[in-house]
PDB file of N, CA and C in Angstrom:
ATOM      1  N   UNK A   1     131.103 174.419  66.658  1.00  0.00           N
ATOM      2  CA  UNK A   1     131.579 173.592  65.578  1.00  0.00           C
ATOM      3  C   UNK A   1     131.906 172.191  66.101  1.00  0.00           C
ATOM      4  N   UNK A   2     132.165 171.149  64.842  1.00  0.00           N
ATOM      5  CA  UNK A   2     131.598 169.850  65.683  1.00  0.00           C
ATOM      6  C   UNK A   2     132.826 169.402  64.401  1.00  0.00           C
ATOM      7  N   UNK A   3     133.685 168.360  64.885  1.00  0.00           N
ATOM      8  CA  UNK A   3     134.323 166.967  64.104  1.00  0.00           C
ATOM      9  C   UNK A   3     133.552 166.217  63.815  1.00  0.00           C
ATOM     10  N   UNK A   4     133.761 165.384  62.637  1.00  0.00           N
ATOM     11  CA  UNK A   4     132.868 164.542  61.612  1.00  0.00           C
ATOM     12  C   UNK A   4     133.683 163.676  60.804  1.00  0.00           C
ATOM     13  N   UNK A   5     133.792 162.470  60.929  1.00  0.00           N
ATOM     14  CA  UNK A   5     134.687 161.614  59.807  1.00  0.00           C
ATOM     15  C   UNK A   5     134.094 161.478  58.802  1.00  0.00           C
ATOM     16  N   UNK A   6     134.618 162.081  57.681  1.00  0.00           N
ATOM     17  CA  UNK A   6     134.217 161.717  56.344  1.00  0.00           C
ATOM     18  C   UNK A   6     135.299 160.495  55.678  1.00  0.00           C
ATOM     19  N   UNK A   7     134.368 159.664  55.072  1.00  0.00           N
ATOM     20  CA  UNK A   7     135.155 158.536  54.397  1.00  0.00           C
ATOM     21  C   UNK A   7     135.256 159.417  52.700  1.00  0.00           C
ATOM     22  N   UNK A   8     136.301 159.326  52.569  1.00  0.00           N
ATOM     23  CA  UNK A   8     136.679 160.005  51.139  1.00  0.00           C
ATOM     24  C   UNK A   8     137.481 159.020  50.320  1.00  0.00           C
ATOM     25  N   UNK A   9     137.183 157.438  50.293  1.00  0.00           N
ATOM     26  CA  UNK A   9     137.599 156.386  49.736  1.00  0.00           C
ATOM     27  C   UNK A   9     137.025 156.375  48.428  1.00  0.00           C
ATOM     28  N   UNK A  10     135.712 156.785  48.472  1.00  0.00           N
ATOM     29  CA  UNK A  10     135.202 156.968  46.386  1.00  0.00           C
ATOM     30  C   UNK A  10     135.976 157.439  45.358  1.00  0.00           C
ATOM     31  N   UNK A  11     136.718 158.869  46.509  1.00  0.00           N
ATOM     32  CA  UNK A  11     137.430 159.607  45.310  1.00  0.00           C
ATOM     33  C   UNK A  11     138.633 158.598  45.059  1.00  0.00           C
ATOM     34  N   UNK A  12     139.224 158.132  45.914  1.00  0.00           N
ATOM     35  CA  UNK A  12     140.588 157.808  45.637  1.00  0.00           C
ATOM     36  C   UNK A  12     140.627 156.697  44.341  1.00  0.00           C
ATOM     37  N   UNK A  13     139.235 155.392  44.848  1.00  0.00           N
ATOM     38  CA  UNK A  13     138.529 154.599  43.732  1.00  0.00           C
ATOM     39  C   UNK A  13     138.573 155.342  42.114  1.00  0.00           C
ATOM     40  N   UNK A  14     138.078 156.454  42.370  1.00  0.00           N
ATOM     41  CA  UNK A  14     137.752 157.334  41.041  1.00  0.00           C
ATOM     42  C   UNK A  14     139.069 157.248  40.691  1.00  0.00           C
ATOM     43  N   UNK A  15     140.051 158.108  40.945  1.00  0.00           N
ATOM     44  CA  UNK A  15     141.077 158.432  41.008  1.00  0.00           C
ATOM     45  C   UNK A  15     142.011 157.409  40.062  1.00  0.00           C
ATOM     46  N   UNK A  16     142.098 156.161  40.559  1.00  0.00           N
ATOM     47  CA  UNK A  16     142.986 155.288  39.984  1.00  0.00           C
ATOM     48  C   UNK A  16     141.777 154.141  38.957  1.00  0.00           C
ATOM     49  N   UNK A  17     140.836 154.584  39.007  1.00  0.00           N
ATOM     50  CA  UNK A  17     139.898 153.728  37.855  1.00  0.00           C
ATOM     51  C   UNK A  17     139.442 152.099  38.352  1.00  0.00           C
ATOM     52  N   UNK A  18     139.424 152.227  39.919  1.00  0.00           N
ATOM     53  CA  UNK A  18     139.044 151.158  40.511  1.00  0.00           C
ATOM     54  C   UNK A  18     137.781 150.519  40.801  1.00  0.00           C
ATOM     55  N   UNK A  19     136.871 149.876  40.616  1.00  0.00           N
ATOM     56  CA  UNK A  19     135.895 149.172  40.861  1.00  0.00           C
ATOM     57  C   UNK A  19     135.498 149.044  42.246  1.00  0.00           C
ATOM     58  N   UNK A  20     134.071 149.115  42.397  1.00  0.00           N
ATOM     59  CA  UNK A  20     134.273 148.388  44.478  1.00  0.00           C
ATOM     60  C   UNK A  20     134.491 146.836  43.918  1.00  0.00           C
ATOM     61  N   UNK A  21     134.107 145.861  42.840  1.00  0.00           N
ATOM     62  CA  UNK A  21     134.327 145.058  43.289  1.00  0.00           C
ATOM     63  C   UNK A  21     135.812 144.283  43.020  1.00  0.00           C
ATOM     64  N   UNK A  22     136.607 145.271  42.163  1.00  0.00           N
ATOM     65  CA  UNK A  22     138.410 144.994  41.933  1.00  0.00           C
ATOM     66  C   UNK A  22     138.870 145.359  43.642  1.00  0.00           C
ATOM     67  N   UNK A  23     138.371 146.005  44.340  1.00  0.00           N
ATOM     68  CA  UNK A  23     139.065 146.367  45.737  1.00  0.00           C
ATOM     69  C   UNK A  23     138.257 145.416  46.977  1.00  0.00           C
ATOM     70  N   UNK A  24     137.423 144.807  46.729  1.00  0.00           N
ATOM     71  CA  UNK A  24     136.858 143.873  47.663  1.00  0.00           C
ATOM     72  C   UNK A  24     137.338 142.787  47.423  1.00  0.00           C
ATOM     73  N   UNK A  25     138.050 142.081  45.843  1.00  0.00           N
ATOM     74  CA  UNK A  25     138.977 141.135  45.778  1.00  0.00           C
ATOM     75  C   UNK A  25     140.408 141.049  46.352  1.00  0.00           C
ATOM     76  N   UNK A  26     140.488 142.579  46.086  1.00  0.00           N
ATOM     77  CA  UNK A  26     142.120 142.671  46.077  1.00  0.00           C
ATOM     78  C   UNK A  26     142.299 143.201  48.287  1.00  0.00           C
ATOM     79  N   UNK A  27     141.317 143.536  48.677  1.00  0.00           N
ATOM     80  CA  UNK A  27     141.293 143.481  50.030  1.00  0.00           C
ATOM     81  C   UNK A  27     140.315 142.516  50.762  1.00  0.00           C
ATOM     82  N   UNK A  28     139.845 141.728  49.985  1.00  0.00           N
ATOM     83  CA  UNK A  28     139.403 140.461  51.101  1.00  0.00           C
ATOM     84  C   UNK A  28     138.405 141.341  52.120  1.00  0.00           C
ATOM     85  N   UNK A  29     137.840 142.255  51.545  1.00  0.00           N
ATOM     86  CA  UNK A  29     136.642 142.833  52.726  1.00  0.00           C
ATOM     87  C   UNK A  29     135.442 142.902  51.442  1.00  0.00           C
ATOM     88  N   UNK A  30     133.912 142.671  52.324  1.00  0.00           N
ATOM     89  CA  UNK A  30     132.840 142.063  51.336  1.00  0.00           C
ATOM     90  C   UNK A  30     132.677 143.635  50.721  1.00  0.00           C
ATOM     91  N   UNK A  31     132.174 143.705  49.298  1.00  0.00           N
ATOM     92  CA  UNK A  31     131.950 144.382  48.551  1.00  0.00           C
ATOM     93  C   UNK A  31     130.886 145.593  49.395  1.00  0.00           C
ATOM     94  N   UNK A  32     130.042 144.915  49.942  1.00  0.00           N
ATOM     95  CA  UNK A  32     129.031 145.711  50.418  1.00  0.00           C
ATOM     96  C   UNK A  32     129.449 146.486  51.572  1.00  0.00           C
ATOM     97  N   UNK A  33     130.455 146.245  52.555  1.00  0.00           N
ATOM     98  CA  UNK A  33     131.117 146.761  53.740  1.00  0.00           C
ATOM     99  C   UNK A  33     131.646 148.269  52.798  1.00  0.00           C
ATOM    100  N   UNK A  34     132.089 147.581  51.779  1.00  0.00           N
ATOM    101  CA  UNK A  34     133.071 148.436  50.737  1.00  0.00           C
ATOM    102  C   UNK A  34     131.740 149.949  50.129  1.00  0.00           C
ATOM    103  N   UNK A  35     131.171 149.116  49.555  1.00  0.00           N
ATOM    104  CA  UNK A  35     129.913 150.036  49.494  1.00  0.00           C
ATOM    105  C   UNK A  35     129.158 150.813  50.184  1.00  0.00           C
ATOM    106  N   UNK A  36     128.771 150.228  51.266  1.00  0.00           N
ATOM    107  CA  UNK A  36     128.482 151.467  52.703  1.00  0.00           C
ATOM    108  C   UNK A  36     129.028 152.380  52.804  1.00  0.00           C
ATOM    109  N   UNK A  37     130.326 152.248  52.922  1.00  0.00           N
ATOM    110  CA  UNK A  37     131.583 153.036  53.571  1.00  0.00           C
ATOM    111  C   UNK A  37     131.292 153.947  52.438  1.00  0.00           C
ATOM    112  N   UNK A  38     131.562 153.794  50.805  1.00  0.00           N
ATOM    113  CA  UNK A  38     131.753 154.689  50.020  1.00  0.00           C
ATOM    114  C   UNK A  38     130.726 155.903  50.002  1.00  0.00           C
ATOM    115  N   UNK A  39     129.341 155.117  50.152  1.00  0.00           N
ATOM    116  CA  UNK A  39     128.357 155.928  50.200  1.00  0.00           C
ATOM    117  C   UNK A  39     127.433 156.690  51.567  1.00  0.00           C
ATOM    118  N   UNK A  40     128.541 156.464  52.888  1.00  0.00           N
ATOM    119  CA  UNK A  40     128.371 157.203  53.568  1.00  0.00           C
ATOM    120  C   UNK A  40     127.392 156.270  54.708  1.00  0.00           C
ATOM    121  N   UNK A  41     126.727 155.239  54.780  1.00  0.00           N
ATOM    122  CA  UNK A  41     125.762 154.433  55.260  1.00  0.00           C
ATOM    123  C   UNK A  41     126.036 153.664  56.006  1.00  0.00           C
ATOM    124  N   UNK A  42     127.494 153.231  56.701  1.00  0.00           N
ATOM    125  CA  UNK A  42     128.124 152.685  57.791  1.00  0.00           C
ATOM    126  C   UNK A  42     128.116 153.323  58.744  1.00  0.00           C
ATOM    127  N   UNK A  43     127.440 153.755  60.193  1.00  0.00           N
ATOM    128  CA  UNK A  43     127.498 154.198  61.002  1.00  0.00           C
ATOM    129  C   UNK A  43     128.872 153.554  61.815  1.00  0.00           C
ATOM    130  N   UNK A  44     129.541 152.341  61.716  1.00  0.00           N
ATOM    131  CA  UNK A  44     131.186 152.068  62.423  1.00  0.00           C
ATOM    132  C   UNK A  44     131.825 151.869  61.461  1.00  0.00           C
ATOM    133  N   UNK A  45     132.945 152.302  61.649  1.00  0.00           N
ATOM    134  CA  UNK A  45     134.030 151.742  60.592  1.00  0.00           C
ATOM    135  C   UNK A  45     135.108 151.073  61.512  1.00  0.00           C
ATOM    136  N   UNK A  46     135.209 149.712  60.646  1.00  0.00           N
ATOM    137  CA  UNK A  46     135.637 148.797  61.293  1.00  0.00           C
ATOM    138  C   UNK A  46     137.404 148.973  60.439  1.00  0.00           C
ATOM    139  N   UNK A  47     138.593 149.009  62.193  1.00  0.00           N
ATOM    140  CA  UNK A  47     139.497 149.123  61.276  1.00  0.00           C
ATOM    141  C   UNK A  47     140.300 148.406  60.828  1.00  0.00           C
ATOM    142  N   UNK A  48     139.856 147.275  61.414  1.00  0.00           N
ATOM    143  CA  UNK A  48     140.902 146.292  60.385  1.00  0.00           C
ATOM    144  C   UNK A  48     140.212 146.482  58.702  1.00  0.00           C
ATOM    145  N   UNK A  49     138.860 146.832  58.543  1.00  0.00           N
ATOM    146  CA  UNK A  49     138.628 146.745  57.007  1.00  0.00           C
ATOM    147  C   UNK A  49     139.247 147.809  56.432  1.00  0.00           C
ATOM    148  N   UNK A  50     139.852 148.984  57.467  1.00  0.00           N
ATOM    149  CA  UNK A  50     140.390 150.107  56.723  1.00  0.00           C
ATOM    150  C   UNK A  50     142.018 149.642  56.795  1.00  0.00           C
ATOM    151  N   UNK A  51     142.440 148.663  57.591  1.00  0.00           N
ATOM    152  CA  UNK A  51     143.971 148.978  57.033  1.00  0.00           C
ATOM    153  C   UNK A  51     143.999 147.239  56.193  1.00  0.00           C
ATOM    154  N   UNK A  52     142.903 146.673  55.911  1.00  0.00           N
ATOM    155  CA  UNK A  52     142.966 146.037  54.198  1.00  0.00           C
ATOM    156  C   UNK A  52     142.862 146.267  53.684  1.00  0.00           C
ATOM    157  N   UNK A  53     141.969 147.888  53.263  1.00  0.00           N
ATOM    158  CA  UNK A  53     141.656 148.502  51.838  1.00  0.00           C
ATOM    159  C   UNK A  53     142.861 149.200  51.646  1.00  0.00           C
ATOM    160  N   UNK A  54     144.004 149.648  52.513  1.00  0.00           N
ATOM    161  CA  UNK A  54     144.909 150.317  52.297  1.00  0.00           C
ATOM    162  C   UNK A  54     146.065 149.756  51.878  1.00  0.00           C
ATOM    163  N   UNK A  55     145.908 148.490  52.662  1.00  0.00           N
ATOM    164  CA  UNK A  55     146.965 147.464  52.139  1.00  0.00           C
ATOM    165  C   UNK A  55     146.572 147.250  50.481  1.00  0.00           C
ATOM    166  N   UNK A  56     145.562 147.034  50.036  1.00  0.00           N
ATOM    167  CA  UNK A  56     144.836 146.859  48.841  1.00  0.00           C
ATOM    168  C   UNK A  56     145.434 147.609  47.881  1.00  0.00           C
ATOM    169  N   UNK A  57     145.015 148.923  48.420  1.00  0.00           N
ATOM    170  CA  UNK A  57     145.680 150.146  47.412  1.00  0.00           C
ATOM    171  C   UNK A  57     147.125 150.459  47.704  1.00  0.00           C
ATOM    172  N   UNK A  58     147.601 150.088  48.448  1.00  0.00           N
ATOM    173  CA  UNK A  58     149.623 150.100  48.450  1.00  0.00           C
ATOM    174  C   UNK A  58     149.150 151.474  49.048  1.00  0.00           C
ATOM    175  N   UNK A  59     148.155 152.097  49.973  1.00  0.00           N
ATOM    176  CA  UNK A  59     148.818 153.386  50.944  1.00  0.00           C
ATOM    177  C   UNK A  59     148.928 153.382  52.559  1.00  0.00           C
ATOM    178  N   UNK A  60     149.673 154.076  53.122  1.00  0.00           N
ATOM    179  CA  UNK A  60     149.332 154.016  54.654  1.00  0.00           C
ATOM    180  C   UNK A  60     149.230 155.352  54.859  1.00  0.00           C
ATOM    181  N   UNK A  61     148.786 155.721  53.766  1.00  0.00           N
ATOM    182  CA  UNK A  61     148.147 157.272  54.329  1.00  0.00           C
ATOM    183  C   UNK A  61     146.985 157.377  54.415  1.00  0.00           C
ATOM    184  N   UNK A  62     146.277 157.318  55.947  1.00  0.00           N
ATOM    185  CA  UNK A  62     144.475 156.795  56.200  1.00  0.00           C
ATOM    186  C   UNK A  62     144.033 158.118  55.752  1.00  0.00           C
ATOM    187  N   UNK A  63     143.803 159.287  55.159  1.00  0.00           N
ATOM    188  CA  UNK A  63     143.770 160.505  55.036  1.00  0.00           C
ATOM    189  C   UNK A  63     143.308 160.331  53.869  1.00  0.00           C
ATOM    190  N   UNK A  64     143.937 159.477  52.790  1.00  0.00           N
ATOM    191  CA  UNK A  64     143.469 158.551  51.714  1.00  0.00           C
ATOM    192  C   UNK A  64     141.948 158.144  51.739  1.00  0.00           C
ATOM    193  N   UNK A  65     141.674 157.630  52.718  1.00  0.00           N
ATOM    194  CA  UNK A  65     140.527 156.767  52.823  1.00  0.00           C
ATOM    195  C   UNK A  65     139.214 157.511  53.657  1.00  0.00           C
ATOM    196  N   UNK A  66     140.026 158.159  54.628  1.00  0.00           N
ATOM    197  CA  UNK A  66     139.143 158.685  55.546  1.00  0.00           C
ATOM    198  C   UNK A  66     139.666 160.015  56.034  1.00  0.00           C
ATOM    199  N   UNK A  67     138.647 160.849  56.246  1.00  0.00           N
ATOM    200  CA  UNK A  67     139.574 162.086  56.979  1.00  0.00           C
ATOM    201  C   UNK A  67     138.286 162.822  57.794  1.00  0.00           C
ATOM    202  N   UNK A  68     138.666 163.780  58.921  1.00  0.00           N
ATOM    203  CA  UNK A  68     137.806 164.683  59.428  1.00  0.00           C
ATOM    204  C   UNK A  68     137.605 165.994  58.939  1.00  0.00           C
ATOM    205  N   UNK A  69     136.380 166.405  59.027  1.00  0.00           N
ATOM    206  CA  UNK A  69     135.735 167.937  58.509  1.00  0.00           C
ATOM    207  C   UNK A  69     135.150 168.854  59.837  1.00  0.00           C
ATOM    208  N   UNK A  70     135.283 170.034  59.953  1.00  0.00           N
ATOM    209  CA  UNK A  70     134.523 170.539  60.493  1.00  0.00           C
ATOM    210  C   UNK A  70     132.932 170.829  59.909  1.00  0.00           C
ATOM    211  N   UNK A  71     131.945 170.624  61.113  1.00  0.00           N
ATOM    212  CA  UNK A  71     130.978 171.177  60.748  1.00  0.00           C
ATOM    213  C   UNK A  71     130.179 172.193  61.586  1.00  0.00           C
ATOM    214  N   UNK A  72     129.178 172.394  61.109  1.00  0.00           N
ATOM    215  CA  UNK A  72     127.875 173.312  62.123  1.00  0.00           C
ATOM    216  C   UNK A  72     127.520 172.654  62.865  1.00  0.00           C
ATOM    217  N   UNK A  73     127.337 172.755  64.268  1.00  0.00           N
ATOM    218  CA  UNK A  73     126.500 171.984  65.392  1.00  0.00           C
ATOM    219  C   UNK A  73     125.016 172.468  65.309  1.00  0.00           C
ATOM    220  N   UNK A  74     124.364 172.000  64.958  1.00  0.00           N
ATOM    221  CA  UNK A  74     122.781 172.637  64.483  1.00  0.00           C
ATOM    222  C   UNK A  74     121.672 172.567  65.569  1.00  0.00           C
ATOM    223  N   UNK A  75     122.568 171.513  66.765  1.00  0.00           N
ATOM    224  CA  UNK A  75     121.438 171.115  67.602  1.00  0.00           C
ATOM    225  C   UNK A  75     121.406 172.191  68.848  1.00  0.00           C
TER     226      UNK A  75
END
């Protein structure tokens, strides 16, 4: 079995009825950084953009934004 960071920032978006582009204003990180991340397509996550989106959304719970999963090691 293998650790895996999943970014789980869409749901939280869902959650409170947020826009990517109401949270790329309100955190000063480009929409599209914002968009990667949501949809999984950022191979780094850069963390100062994660503790502006958090500042953004009023949490400091990164667990919010991002968290680890176990998975299958397939290789």
């Amino acid at each position: 079995m293998a650790i895996k960071v999943k970014v789980v920032l869409g749901d939280l978006l869902a959650e409170r009825g947020m826009s990517l582009n109401e949270l790329s204003l309100k955190s000063d990180v480009r929409r599209a950084a914002i968009s990667e991340l949501v949809n999984g397509k950022r191979e780094n996550i850069n963390f100062e953009h994660i503790a502006k989106i958090a500042e953004a959304l009023g949490t400091s719970d990164i667990s919010k934004i991002i968290t680890l999963i176990e998975t299958t090691d397939e290789h």
